[in-house]
N, C-alpha and C. Protein backbone atom coordinates (compact mmCIF):
# COMPACT_ATOMS: atom_id res chain seq x y z
N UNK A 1 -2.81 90.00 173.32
CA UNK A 1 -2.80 91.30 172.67
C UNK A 1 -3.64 91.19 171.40
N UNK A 2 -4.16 92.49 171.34
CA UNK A 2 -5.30 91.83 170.16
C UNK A 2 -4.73 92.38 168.91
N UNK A 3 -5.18 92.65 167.51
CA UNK A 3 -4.85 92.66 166.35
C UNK A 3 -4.58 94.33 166.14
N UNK A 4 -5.62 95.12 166.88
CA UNK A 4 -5.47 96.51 166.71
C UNK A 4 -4.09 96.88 167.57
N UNK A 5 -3.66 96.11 168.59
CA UNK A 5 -2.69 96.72 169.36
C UNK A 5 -1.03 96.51 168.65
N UNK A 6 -1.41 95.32 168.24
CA UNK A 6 -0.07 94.96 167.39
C UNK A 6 0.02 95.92 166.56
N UNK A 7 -0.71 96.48 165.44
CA UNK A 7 -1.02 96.75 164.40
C UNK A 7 -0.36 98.78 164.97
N UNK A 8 -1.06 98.74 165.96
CA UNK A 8 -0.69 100.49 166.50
C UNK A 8 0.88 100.41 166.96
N UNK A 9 1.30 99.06 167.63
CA UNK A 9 2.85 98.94 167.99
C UNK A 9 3.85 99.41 166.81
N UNK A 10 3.38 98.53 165.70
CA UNK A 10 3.99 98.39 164.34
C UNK A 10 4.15 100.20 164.08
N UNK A 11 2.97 100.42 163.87
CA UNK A 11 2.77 102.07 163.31
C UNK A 11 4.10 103.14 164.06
N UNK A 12 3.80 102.62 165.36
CA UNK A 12 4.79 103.33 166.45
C UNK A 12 6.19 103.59 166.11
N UNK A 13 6.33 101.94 165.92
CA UNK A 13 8.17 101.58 165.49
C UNK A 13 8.18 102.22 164.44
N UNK A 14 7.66 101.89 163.18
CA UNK A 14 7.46 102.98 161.87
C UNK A 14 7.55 104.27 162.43
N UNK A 15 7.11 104.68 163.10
CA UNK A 15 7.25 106.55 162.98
C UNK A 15 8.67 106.85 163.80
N UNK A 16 8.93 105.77 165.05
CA UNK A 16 10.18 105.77 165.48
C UNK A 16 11.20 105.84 165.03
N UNK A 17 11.17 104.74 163.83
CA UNK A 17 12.80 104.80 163.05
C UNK A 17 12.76 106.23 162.55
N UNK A 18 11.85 106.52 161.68
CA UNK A 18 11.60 107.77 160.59
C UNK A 18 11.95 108.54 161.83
N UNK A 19 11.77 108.86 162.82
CA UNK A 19 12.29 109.92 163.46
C UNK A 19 13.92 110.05 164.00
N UNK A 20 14.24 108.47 164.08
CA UNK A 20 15.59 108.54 163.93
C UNK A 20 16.48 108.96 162.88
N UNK A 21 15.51 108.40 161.56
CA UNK A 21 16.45 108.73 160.20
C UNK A 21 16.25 110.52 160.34
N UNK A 22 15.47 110.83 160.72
CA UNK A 22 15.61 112.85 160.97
C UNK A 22 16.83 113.43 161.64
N UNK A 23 16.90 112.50 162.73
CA UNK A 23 17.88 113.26 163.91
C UNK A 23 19.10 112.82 163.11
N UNK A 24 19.64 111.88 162.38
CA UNK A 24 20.58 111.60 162.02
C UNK A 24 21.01 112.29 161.03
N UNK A 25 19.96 112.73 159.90
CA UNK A 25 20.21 113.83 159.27
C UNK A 25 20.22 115.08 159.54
N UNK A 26 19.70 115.17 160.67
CA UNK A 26 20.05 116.28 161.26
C UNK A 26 18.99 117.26 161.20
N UNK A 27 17.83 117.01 160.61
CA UNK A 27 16.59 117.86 160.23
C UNK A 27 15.73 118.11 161.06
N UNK A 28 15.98 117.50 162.40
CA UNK A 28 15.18 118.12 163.69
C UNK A 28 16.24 118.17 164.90
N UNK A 29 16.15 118.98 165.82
CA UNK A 29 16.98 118.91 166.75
C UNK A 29 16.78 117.94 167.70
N UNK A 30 18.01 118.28 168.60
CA UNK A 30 17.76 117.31 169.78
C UNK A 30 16.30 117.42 170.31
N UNK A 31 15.95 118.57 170.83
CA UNK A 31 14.68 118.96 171.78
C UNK A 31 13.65 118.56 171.03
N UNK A 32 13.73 118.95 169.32
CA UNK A 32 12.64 118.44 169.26
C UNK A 32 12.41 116.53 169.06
N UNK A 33 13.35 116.03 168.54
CA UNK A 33 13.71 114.81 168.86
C UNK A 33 13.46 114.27 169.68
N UNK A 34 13.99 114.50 171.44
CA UNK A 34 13.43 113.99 172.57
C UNK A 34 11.73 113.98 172.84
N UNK A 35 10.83 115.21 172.45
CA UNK A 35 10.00 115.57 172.64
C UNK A 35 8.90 114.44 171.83
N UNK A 36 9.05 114.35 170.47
CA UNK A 36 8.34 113.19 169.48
C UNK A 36 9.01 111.60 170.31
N UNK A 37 10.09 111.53 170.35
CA UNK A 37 10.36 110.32 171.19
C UNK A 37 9.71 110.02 172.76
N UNK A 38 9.60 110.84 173.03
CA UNK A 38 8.78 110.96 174.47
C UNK A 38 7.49 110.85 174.32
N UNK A 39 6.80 111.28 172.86
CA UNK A 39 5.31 111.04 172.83
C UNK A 39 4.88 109.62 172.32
N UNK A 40 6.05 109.16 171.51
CA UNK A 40 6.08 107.80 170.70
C UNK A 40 5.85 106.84 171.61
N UNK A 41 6.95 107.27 172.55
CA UNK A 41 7.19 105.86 173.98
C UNK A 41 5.86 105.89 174.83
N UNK A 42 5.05 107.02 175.16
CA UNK A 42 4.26 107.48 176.03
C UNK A 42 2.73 106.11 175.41
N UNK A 43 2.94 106.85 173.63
CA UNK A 43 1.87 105.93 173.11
C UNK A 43 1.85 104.62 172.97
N UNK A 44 3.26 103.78 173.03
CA UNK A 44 3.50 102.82 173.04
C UNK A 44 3.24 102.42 174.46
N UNK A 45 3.35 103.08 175.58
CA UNK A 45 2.89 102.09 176.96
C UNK A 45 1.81 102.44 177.06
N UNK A 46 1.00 103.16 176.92
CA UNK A 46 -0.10 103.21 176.75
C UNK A 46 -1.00 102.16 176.07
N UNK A 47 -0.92 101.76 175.06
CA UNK A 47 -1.59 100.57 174.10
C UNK A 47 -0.90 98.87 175.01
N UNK A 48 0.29 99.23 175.51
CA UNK A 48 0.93 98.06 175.79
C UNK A 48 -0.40 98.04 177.65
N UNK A 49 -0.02 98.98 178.15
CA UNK A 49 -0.94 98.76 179.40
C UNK A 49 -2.37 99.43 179.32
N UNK A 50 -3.06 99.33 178.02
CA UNK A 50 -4.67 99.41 177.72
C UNK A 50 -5.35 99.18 179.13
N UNK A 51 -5.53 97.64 179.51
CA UNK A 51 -6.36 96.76 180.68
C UNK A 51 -5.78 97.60 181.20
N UNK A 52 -4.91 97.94 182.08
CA UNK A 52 -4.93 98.48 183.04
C UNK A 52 -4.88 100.16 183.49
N UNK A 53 -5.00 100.44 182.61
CA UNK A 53 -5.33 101.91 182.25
C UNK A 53 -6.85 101.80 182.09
N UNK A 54 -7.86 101.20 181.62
CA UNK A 54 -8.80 100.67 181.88
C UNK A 54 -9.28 100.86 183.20
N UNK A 55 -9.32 100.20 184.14
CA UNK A 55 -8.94 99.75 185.31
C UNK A 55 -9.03 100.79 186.21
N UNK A 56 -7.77 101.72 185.93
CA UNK A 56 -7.31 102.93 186.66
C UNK A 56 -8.58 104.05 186.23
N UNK A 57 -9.01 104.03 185.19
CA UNK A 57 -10.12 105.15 184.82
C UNK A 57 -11.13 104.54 186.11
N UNK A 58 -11.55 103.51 185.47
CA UNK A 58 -12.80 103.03 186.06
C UNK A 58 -12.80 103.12 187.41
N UNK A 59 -11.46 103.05 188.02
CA UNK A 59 -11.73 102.96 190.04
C UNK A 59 -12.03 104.63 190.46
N UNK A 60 -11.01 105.38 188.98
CA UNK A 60 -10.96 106.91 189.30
C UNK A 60 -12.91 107.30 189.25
N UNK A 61 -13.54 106.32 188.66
CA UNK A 61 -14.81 106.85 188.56
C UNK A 61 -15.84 107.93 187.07
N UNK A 62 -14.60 107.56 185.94
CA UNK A 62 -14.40 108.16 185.14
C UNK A 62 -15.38 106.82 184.27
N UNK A 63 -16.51 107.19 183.04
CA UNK A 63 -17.63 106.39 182.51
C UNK A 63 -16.40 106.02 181.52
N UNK A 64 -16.33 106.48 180.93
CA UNK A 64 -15.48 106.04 179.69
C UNK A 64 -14.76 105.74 180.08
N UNK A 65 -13.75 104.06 178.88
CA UNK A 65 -12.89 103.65 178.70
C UNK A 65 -11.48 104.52 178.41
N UNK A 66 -10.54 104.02 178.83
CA UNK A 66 -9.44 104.43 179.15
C UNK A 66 -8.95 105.33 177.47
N UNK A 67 -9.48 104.50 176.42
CA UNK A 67 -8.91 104.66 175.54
C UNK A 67 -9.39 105.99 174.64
N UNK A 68 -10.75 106.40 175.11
CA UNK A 68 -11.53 107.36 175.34
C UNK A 68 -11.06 108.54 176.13
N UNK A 69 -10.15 108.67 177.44
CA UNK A 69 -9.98 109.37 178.14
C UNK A 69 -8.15 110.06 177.76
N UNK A 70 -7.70 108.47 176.89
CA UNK A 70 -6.40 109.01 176.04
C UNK A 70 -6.52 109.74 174.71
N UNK A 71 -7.72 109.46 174.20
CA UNK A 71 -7.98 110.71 172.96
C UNK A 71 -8.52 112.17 173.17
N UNK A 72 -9.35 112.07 174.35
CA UNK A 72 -9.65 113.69 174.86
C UNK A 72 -8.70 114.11 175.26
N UNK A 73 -7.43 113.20 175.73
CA UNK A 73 -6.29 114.11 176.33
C UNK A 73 -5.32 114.43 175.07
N UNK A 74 -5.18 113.87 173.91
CA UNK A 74 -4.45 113.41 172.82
C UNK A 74 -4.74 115.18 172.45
N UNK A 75 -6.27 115.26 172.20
CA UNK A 75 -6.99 116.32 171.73
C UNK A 75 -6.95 117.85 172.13
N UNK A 76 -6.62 117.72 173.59
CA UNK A 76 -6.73 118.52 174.26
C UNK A 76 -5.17 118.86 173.76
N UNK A 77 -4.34 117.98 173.77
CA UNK A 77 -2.66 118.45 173.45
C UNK A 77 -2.62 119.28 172.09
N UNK A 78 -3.37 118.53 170.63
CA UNK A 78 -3.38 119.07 170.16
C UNK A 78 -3.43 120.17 169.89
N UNK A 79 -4.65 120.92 170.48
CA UNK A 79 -5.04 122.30 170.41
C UNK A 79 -3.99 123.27 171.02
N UNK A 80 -4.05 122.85 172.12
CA UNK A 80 -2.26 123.33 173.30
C UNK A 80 -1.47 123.65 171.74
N UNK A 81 -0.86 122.78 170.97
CA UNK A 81 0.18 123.02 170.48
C UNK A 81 -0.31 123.76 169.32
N UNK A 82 -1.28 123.76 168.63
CA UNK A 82 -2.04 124.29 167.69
C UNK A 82 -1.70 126.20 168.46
N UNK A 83 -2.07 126.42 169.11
CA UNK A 83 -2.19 127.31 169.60
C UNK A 83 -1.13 128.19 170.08
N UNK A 84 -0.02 127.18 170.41
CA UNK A 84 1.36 127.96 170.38
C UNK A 84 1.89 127.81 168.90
N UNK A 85 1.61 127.19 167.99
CA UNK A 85 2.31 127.38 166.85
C UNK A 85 1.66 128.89 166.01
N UNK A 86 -0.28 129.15 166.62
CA UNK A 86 -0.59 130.20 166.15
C UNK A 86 0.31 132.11 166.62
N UNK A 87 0.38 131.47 167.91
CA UNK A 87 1.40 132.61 168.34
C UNK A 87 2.79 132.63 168.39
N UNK A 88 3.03 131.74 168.06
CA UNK A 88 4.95 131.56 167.52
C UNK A 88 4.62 131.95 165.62
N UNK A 89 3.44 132.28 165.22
CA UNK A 89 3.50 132.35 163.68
C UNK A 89 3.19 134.29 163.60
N UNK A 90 2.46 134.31 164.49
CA UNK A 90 2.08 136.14 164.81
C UNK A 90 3.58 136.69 165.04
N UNK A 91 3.94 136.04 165.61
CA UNK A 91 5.12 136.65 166.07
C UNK A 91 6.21 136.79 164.95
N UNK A 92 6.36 136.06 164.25
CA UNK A 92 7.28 135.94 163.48
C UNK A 92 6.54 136.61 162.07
N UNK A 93 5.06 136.62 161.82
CA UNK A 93 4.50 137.76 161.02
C UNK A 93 5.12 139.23 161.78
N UNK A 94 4.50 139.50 162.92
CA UNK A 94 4.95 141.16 163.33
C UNK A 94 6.68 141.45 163.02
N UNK A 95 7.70 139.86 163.74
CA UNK A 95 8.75 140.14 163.23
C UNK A 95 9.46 140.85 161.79
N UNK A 96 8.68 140.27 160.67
CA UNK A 96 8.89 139.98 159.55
C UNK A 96 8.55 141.35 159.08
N UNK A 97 7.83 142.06 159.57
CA UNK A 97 6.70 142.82 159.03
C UNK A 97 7.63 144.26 159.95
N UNK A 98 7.91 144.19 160.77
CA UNK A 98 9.58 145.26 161.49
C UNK A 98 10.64 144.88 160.45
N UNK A 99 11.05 144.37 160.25
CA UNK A 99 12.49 143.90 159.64
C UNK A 99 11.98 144.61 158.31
N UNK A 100 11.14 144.41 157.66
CA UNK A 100 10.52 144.49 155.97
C UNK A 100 10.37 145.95 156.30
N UNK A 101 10.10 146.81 157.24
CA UNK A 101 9.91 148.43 157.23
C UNK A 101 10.88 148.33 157.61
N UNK A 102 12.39 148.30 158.35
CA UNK A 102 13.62 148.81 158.68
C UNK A 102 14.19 148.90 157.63
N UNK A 103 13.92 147.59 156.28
CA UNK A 103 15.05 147.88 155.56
C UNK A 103 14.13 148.98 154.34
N UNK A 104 13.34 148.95 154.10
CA UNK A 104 12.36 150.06 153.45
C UNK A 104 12.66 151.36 153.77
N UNK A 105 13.23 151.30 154.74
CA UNK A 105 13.56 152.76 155.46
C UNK A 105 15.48 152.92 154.87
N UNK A 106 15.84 151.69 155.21
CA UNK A 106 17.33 151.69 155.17
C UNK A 106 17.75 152.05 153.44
N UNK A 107 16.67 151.51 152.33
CA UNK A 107 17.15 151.68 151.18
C UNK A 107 16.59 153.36 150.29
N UNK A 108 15.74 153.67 151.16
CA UNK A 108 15.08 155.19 151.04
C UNK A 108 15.80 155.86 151.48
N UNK A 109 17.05 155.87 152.24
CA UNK A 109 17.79 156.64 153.13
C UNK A 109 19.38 156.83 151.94
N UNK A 110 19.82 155.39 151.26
CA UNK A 110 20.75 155.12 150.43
C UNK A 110 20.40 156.07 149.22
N UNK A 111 19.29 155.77 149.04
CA UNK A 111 18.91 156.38 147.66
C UNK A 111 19.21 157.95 147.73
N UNK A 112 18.95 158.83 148.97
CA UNK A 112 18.95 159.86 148.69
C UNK A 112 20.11 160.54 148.36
């Protein structure tokens, strides 16, 4: 195992505990808990089976290295989630923005 892989293992366990010390405090839920734990473990076999993920690109016929084909996908997630957080944020603007005229209405109505 070479120096970068150890070194990304380490990082892993680091973000692992810290995500345990969350759930324990209670500052993320289960779902989202499972979900970061599921990506943690995902990245951890991933680096652990590099060569052979390697391997598997190359028979698939794919030019680039494996590790190459896990950051366009890394990337591609990103945006995915980038993109539902932009419309889980509209939403909760239009929400915000109903609620803020109901009660505008509700204290114009008191007043009279």
């Amino acid at each position: 195992m070479y120096l970068q892989e150890i070194i990304a293992l380490i990082l892993i366990v680091f973000f692992v505990s810290r995500l345990l010390v969350q759930k324990k405090k209670k500052i993320i839920s289960r779902n989202e808990f499972g979900l970061w734990l599921s990506f943690w473990l995902v990245a951890a076999l991933s680096i652990v089976f590099l060569k052979t993920l390697d391997r598997l690109a190359a028979s698939l016929g794919f030019a680039a290295s494996s590790i190459a084909l896990l950051s366009y996908a890394a990337i591609f997630i990103l945006f995915y989630l980038v993109f539902r957080l932009r419309l889980r944020l509209a939403k909760l603007d239009r929400d915000l923005t109903e609620l803020t005229r109901e009660m505008a209405i509700l204290k114009k109505e008191q007043q009279k």
